[in-house]
N, C-alpha and C. Protein backbone atom coordinates (compact mmCIF):
# COMPACT_ATOMS: atom_id res chain seq x y z
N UNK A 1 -9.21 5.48 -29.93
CA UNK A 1 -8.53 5.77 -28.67
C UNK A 1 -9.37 5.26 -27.51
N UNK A 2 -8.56 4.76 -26.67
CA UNK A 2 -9.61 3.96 -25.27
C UNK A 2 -9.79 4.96 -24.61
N UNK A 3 -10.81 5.42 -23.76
CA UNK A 3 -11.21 6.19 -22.87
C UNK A 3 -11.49 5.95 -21.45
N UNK A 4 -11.41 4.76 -21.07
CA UNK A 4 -12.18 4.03 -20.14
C UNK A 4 -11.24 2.81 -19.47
N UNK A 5 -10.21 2.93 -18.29
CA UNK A 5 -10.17 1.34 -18.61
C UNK A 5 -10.94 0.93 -16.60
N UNK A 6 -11.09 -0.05 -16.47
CA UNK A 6 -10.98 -0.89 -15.11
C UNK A 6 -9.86 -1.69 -14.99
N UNK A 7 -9.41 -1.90 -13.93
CA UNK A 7 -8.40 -2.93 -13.56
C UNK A 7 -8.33 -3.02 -12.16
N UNK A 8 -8.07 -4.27 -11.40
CA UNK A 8 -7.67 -4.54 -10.15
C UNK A 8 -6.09 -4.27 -9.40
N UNK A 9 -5.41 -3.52 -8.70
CA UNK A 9 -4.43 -3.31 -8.27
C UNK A 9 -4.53 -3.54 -7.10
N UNK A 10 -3.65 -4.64 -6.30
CA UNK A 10 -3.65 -4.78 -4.88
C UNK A 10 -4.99 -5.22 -4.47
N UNK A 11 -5.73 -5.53 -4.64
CA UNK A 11 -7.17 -5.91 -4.08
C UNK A 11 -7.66 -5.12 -4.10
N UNK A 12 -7.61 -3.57 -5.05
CA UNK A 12 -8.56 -2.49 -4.75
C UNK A 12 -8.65 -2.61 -6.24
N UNK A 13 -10.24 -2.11 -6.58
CA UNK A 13 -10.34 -1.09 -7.89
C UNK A 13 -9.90 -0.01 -8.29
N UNK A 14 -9.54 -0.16 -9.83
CA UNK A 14 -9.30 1.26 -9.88
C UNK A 14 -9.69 1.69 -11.34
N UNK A 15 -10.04 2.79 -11.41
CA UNK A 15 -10.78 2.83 -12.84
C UNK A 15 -9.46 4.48 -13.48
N UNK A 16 -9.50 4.56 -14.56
CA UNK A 16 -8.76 5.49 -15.33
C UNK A 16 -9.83 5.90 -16.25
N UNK A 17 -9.83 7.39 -16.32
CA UNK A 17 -11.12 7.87 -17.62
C UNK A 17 -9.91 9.07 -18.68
N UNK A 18 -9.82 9.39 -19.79
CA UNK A 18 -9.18 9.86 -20.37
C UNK A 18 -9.72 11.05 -20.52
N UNK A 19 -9.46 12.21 -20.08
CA UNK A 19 -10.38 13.60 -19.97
C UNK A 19 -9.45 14.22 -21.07
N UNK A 20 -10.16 15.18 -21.76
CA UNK A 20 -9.77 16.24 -22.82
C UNK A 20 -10.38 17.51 -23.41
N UNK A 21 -10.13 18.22 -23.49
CA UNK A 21 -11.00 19.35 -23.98
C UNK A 21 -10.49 19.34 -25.83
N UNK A 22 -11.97 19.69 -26.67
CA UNK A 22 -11.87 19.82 -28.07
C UNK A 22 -12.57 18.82 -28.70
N UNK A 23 -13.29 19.50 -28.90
CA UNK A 23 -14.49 19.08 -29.79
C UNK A 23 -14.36 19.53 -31.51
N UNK A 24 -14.59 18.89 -32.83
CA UNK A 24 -14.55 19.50 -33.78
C UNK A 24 -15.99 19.56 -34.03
N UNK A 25 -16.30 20.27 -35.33
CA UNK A 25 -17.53 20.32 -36.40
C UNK A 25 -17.59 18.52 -36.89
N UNK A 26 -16.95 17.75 -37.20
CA UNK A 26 -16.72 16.79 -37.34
C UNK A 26 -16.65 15.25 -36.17
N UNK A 27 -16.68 15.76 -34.96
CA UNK A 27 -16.40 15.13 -33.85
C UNK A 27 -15.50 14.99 -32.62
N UNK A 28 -15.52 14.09 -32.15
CA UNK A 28 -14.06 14.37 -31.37
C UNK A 28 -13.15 14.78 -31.66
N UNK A 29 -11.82 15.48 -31.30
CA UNK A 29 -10.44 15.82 -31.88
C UNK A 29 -9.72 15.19 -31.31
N UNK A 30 -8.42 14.48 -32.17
CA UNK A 30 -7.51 13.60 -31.44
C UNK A 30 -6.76 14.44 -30.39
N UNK A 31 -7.00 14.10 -29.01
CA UNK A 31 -6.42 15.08 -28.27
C UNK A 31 -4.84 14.87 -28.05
N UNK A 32 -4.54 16.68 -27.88
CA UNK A 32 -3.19 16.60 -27.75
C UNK A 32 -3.17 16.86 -26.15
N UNK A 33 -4.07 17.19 -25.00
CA UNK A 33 -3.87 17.49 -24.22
C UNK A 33 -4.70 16.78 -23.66
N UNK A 34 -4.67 15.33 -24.05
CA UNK A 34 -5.49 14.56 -23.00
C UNK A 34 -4.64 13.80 -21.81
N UNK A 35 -5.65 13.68 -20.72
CA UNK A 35 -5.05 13.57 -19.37
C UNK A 35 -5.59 12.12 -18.86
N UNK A 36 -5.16 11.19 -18.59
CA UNK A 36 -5.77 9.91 -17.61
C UNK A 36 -5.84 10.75 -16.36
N UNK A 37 -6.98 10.26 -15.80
CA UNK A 37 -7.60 10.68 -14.06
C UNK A 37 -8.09 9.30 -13.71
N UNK A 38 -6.97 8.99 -12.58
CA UNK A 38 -7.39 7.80 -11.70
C UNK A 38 -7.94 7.76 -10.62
N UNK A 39 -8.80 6.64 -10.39
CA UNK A 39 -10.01 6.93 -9.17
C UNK A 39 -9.47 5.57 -8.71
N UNK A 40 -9.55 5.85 -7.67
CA UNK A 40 -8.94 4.81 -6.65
C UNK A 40 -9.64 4.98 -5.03
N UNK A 41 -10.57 3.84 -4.79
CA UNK A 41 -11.34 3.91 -3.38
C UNK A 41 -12.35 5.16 -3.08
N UNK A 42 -12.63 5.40 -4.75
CA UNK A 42 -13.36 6.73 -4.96
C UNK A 42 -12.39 8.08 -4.87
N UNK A 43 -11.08 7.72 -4.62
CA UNK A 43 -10.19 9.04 -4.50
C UNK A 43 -9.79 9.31 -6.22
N UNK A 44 -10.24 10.47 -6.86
CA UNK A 44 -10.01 10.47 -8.35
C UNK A 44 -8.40 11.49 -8.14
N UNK A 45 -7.14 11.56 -8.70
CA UNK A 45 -6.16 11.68 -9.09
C UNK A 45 -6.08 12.18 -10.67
N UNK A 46 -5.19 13.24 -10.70
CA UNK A 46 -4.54 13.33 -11.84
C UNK A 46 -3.30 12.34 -12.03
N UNK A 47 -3.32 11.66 -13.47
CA UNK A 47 -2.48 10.62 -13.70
C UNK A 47 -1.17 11.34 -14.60
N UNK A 48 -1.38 10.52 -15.86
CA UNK A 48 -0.15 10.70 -16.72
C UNK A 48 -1.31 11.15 -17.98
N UNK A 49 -0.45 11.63 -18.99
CA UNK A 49 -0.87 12.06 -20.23
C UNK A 49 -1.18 11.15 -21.25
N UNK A 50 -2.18 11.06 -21.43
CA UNK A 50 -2.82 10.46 -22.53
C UNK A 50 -2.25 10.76 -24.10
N UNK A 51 -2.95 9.92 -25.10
CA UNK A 51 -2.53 9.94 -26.60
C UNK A 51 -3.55 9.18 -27.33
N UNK A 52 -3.70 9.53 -28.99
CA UNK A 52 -4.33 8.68 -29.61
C UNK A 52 -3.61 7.37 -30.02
N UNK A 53 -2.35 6.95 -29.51
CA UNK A 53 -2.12 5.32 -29.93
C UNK A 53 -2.56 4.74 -28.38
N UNK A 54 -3.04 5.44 -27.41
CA UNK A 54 -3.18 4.36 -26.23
C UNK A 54 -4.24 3.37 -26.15
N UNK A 55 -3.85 2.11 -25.51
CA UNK A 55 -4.47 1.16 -25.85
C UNK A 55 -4.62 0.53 -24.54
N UNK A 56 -5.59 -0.38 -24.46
CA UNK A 56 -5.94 -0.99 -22.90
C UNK A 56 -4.61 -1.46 -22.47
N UNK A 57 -3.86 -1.93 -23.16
CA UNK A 57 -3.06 -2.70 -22.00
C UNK A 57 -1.72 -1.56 -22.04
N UNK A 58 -1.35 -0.56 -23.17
CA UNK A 58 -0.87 0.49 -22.49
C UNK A 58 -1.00 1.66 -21.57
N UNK A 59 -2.66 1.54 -21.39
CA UNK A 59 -2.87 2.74 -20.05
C UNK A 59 -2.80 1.13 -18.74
N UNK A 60 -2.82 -0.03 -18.99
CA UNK A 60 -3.46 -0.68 -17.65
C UNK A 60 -1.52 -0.49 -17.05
N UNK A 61 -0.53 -0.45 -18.05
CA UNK A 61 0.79 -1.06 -17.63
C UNK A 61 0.94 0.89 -16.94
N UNK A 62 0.58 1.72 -17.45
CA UNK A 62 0.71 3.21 -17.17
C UNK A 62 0.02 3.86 -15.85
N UNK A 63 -0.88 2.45 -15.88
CA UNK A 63 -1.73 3.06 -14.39
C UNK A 63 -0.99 2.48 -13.23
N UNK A 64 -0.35 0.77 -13.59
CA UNK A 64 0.06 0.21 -12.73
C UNK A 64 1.22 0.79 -12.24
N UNK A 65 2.02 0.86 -12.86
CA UNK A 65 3.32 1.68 -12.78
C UNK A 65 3.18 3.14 -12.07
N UNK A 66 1.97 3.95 -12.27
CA UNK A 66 1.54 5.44 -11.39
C UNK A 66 1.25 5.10 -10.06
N UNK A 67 0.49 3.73 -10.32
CA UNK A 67 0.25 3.45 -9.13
C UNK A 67 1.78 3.08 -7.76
N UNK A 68 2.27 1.84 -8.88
CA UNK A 68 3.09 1.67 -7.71
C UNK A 68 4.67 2.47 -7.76
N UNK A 69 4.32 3.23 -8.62
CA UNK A 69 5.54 4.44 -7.97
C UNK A 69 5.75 5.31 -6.53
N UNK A 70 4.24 5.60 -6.25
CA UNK A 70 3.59 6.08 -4.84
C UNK A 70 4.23 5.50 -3.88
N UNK A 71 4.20 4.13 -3.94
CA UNK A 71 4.15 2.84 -3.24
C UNK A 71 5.55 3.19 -2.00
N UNK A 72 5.47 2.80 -1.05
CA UNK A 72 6.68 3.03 0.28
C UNK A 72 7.63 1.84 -0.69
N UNK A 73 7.52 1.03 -0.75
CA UNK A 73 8.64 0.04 -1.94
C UNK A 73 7.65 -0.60 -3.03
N UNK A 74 8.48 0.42 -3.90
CA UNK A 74 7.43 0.07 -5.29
C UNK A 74 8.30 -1.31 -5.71
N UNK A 75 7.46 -1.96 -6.68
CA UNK A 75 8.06 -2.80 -7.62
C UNK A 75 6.54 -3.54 -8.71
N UNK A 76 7.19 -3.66 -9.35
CA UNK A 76 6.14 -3.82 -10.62
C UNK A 76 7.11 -5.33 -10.97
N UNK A 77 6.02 -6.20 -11.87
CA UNK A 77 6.23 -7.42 -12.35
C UNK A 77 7.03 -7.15 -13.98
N UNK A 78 7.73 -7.64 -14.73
CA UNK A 78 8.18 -7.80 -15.82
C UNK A 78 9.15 -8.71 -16.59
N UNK A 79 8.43 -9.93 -17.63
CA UNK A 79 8.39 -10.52 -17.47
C UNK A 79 9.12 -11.26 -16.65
N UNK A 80 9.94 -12.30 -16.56
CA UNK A 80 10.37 -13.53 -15.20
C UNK A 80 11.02 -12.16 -14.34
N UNK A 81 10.88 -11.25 -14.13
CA UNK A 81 11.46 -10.72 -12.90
C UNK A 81 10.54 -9.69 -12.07
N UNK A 82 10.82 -9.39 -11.17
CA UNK A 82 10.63 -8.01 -10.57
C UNK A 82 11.40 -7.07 -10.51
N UNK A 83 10.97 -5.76 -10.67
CA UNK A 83 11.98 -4.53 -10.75
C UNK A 83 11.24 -3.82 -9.20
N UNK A 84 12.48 -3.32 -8.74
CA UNK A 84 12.30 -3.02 -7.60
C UNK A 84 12.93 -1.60 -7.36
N UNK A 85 13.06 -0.49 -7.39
CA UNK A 85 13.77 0.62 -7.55
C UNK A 85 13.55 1.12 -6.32
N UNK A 86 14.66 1.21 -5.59
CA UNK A 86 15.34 2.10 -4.48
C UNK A 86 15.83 3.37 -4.80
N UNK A 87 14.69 4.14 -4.14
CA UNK A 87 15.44 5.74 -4.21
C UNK A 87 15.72 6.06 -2.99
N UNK A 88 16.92 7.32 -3.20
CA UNK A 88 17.44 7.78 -2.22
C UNK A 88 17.43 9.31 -2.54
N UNK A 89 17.38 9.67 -1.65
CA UNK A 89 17.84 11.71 -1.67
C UNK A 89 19.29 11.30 -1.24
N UNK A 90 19.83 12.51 -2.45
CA UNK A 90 21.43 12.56 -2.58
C UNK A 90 21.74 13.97 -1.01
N UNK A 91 22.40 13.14 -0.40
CA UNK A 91 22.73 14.49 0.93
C UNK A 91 23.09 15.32 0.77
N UNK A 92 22.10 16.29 1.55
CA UNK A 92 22.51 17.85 1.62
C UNK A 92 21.87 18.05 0.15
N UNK A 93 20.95 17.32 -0.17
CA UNK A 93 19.91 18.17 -1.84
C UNK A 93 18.77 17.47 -2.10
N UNK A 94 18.15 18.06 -2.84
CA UNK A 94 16.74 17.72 -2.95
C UNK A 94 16.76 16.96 -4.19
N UNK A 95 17.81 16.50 -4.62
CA UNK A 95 18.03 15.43 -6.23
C UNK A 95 18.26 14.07 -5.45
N UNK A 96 16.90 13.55 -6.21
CA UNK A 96 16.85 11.75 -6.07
C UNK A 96 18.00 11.20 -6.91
N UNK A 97 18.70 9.61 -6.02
CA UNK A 97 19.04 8.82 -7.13
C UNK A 97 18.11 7.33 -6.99
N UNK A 98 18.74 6.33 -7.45
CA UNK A 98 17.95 5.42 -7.69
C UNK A 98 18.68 3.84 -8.03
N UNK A 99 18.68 3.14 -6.91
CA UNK A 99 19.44 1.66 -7.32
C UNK A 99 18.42 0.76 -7.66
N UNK A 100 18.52 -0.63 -8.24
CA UNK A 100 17.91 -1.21 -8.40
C UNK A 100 17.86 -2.69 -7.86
N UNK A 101 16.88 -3.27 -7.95
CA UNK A 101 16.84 -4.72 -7.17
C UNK A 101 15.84 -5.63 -8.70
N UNK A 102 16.78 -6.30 -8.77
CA UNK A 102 15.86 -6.96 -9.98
C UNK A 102 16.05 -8.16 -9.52
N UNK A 103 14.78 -9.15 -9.75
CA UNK A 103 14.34 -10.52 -8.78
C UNK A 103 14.20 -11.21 -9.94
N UNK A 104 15.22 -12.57 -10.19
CA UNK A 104 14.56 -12.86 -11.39
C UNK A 104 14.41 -14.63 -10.99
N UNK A 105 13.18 -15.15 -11.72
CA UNK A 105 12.77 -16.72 -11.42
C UNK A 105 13.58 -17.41 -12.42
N UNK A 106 14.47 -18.17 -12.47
CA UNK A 106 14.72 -18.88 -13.07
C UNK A 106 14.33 -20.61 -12.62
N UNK A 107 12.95 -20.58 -13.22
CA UNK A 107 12.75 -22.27 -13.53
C UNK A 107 12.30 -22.17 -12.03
N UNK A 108 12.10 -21.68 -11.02
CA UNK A 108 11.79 -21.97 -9.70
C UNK A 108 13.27 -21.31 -8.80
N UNK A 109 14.17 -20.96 -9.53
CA UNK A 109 15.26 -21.01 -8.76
C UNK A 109 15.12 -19.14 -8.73
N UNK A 110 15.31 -18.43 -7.63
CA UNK A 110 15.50 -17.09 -7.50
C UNK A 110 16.71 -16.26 -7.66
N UNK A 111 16.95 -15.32 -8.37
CA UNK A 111 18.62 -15.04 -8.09
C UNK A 111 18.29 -13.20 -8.02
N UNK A 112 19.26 -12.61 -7.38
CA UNK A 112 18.47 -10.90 -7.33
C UNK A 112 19.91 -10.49 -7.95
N UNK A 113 19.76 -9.38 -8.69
CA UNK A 113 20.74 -8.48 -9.25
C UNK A 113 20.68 -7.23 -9.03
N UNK A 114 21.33 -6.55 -8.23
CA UNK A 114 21.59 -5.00 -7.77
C UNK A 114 22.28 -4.47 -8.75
N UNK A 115 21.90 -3.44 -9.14
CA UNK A 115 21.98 -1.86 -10.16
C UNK A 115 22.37 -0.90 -9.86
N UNK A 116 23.21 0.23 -9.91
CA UNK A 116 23.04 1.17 -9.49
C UNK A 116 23.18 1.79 -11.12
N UNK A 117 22.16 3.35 -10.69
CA UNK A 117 22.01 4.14 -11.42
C UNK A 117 23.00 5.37 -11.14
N UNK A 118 23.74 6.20 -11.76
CA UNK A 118 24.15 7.76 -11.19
C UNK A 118 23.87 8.81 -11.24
N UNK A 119 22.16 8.54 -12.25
CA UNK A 119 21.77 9.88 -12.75
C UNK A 119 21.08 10.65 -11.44
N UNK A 120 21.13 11.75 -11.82
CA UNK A 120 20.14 12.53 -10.47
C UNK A 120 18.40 12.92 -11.10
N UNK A 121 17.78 12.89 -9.94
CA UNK A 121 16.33 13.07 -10.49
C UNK A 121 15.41 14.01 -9.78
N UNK A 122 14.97 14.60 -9.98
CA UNK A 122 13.82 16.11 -9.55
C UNK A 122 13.57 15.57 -8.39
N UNK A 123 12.55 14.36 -8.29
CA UNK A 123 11.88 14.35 -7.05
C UNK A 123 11.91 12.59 -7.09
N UNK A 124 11.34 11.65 -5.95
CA UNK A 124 11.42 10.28 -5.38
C UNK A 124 10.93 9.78 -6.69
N UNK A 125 9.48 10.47 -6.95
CA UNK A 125 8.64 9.59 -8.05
C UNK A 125 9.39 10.06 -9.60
N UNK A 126 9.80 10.51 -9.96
CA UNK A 126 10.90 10.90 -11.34
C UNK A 126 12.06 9.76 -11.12
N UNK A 127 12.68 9.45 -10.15
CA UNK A 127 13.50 8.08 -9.61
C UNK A 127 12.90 7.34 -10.18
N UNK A 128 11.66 7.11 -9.21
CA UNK A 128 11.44 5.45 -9.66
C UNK A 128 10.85 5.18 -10.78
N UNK A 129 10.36 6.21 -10.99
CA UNK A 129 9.73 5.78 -12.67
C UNK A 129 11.13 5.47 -13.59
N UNK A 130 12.35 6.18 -13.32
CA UNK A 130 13.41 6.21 -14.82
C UNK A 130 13.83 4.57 -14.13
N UNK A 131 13.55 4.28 -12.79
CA UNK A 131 14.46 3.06 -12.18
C UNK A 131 13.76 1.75 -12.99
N UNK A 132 12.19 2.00 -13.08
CA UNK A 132 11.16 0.99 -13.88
C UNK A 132 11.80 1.00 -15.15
N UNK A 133 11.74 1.86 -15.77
CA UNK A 133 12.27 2.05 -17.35
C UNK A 133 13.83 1.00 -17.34
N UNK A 134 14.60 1.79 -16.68
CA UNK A 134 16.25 1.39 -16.87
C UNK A 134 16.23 -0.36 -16.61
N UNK A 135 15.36 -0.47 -15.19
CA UNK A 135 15.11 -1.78 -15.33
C UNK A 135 14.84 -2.81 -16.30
N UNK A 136 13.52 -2.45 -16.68
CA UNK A 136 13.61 -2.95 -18.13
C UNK A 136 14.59 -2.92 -19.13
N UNK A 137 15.20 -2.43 -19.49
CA UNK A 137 16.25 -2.45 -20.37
C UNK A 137 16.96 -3.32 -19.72
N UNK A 138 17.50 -3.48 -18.62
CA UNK A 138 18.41 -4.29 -18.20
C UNK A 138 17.97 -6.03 -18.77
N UNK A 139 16.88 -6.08 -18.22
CA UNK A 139 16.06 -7.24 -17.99
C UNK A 139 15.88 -7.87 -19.55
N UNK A 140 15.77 -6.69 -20.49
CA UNK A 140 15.39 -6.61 -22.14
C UNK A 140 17.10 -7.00 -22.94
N UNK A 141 17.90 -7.15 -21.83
CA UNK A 141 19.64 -7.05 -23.04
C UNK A 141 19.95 -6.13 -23.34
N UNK A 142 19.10 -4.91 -23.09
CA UNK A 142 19.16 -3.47 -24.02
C UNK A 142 20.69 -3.19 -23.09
N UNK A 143 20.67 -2.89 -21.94
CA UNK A 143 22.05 -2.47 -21.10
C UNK A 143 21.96 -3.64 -20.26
């Protein structure tokens, strides 16, 4: 299990450490309650939940994505496109929804495809994370 990663986001560093409590007679224990904590400009954060299949380039895609969920207009790279997820508060309630903007390169040529989603979501960042996901699928043939 990786414990450790570095990566560059936006021109800043940012490092992820995998914290856990449980120790055996035997050694480490595969944790079930391990946590990524991201440090960013020295600001350390609680992240997302860790596992024993995580691997560098699944915490670097897990950090990027925590990261730019925050983001005033997030969007993350995947492959030839960008996913771009627009949330909105549904009026008169505190349930997010979530459209999408997907940017895709073809050969040099740009073309954008708008999404809408109808599900409702807890809060902005629960949006854009399901908007990253759904995106992908779109982008994947899956829907």
């Amino acid at each position: 299990m990786v414990e450790h990663v570095e990566l560059d986001y936006r021109g800043k560093k940012v490092t992820a450490d995998c914290l856990s409590v449980g120790v055996t007679t035997v050694g480490r224990a595969h944790p079930s309650n391990a946590r990524w904590h991201i440090t960013v400009d020295g600001v350390t954060q609680d992240g997302f939940q860790g596992g024993p299949d995580d691997t560098k380039e699944s915490v670097e895609s897990g950090v990027r994505a925590w990261l730019a969920i925050r983001e005033q207009r997030p969007k993350l790279p995947y492959l030839d496109c960008e996913i771009e997820p627009v949330p909105l508060q549904v009026t008169g309630s505190s349930k997010w929804r979530v459209n999408l903007k997907l940017l895709r390169n073809h050969q040099g040529e740009f073309t954008e495809q708008l999404v809408s989603m109808s599900n409702e979501f807890a809060s902005r960042e629960e949006a854009v994370l399901h908007g990253f996901l759904f995106g992908q699928k779109v982008v994947d043939g899956e829907i």
